[in-house]
C-alpha atoms as a PDB file:
ATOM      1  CA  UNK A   1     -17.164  24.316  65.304  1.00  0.00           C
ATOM      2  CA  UNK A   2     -13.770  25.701  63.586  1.00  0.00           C
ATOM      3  CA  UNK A   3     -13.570  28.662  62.467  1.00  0.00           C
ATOM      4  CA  UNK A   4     -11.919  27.382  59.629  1.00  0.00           C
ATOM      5  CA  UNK A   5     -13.624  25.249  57.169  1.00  0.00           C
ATOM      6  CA  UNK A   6     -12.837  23.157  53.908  1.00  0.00           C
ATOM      7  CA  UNK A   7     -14.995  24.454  51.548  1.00  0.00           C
ATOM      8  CA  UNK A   8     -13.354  24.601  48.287  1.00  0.00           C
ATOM      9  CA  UNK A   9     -11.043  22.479  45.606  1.00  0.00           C
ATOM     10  CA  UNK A  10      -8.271  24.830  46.022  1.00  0.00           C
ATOM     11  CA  UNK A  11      -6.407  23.269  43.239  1.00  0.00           C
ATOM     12  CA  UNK A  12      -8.879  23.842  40.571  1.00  0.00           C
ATOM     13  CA  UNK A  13     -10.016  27.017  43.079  1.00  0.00           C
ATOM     14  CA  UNK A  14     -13.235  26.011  42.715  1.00  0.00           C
ATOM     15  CA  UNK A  15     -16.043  26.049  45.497  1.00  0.00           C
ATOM     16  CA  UNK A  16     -18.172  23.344  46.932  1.00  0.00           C
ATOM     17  CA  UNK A  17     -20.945  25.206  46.432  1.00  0.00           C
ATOM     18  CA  UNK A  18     -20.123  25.607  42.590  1.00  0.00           C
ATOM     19  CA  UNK A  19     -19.673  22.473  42.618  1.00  0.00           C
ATOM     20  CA  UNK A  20     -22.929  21.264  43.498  1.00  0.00           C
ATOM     21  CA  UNK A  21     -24.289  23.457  41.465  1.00  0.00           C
ATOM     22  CA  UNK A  22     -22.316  21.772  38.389  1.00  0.00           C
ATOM     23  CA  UNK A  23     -23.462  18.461  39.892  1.00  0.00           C
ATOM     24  CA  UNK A  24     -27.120  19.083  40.001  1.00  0.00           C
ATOM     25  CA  UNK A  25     -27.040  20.716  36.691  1.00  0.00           C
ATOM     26  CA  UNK A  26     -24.947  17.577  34.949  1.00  0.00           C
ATOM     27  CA  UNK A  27     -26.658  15.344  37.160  1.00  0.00           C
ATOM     28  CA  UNK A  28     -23.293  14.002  37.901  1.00  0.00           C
ATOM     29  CA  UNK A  29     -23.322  11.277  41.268  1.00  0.00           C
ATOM     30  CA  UNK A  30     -19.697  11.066  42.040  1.00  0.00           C
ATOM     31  CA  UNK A  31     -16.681  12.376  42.287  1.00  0.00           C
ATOM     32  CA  UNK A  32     -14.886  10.623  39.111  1.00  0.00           C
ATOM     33  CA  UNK A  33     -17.814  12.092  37.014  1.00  0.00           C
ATOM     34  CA  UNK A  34     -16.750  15.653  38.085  1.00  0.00           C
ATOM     35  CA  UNK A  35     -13.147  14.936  37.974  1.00  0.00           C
ATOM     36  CA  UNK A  36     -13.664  13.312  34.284  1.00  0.00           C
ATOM     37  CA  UNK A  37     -15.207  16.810  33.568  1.00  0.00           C
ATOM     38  CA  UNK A  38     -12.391  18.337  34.910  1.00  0.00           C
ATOM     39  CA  UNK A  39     -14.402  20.312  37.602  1.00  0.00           C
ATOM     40  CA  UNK A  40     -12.130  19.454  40.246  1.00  0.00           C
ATOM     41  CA  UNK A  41      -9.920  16.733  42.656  1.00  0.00           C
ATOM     42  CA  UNK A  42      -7.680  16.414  40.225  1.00  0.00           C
ATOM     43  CA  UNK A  43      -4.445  17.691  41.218  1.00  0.00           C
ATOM     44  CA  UNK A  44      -3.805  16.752  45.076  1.00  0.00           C
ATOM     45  CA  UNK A  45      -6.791  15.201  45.795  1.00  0.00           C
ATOM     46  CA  UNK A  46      -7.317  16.366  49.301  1.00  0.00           C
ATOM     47  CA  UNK A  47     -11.030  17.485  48.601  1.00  0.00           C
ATOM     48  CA  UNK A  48     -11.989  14.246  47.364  1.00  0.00           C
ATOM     49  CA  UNK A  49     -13.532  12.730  50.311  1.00  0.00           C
ATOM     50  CA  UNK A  50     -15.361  16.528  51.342  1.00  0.00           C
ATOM     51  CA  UNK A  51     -16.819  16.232  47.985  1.00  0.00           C
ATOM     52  CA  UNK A  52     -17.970  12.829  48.560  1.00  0.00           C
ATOM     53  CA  UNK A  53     -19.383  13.995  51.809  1.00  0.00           C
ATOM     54  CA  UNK A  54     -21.141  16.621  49.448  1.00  0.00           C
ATOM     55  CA  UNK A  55     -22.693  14.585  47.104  1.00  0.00           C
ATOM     56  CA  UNK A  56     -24.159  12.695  50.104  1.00  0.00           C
ATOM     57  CA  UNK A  57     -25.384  15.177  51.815  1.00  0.00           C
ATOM     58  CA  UNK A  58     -25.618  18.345  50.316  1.00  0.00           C
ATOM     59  CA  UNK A  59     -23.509  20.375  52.365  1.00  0.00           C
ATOM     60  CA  UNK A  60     -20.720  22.843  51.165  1.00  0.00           C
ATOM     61  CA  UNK A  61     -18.746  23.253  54.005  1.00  0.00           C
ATOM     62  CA  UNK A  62     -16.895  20.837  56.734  1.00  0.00           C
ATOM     63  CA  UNK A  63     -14.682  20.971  59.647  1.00  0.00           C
ATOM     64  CA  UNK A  64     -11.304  19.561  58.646  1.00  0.00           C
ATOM     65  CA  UNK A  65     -10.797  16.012  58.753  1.00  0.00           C
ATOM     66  CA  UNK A  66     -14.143  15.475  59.183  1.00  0.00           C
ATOM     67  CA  UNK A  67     -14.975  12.739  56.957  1.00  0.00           C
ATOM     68  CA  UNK A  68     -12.247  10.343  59.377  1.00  0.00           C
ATOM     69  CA  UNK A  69     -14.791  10.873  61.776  1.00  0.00           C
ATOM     70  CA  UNK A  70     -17.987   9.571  59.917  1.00  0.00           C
ATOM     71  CA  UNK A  71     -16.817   5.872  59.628  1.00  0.00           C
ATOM     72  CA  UNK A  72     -15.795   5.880  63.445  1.00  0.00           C
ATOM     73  CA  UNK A  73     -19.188   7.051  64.746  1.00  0.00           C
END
């Protein structure tokens, strides 16, 4: 595993893990409900698919580029 991991919109410098927490707590499902809120992906969009990956699965942090790998498995 990398040392380095995606774990944060860095455009709204928000974390995944506040994030979920938002999620859970609005019961929000997706990312355009969080992004309609403003909470984050936004800007550049690059955490868009990590948050997807998120909402899926509940984890707050991934290797970089991992979600090109999860349609190739």
């Amino acid at each position: 595993m990398s040392k380095l991991l995606v774990t944060h919109c860095i455009c709204h410098a928000v974390s995944f893990e506040e994030i979920q927490s938002i999620s859970e707590s609005a019961g929000f499902k997706s990312v355009e409900e969080l992004q309609a809120e403003d909470v984050c992906s936004t800007n550049c969009k690059m955490c868009k698919p990590y948050i997807e990956m998120m909402l899926e699965t509940g984890r707050t942090a991934f290797e970089p580029g991992e979600y090109l790998k999860v349609g190739s498995e």
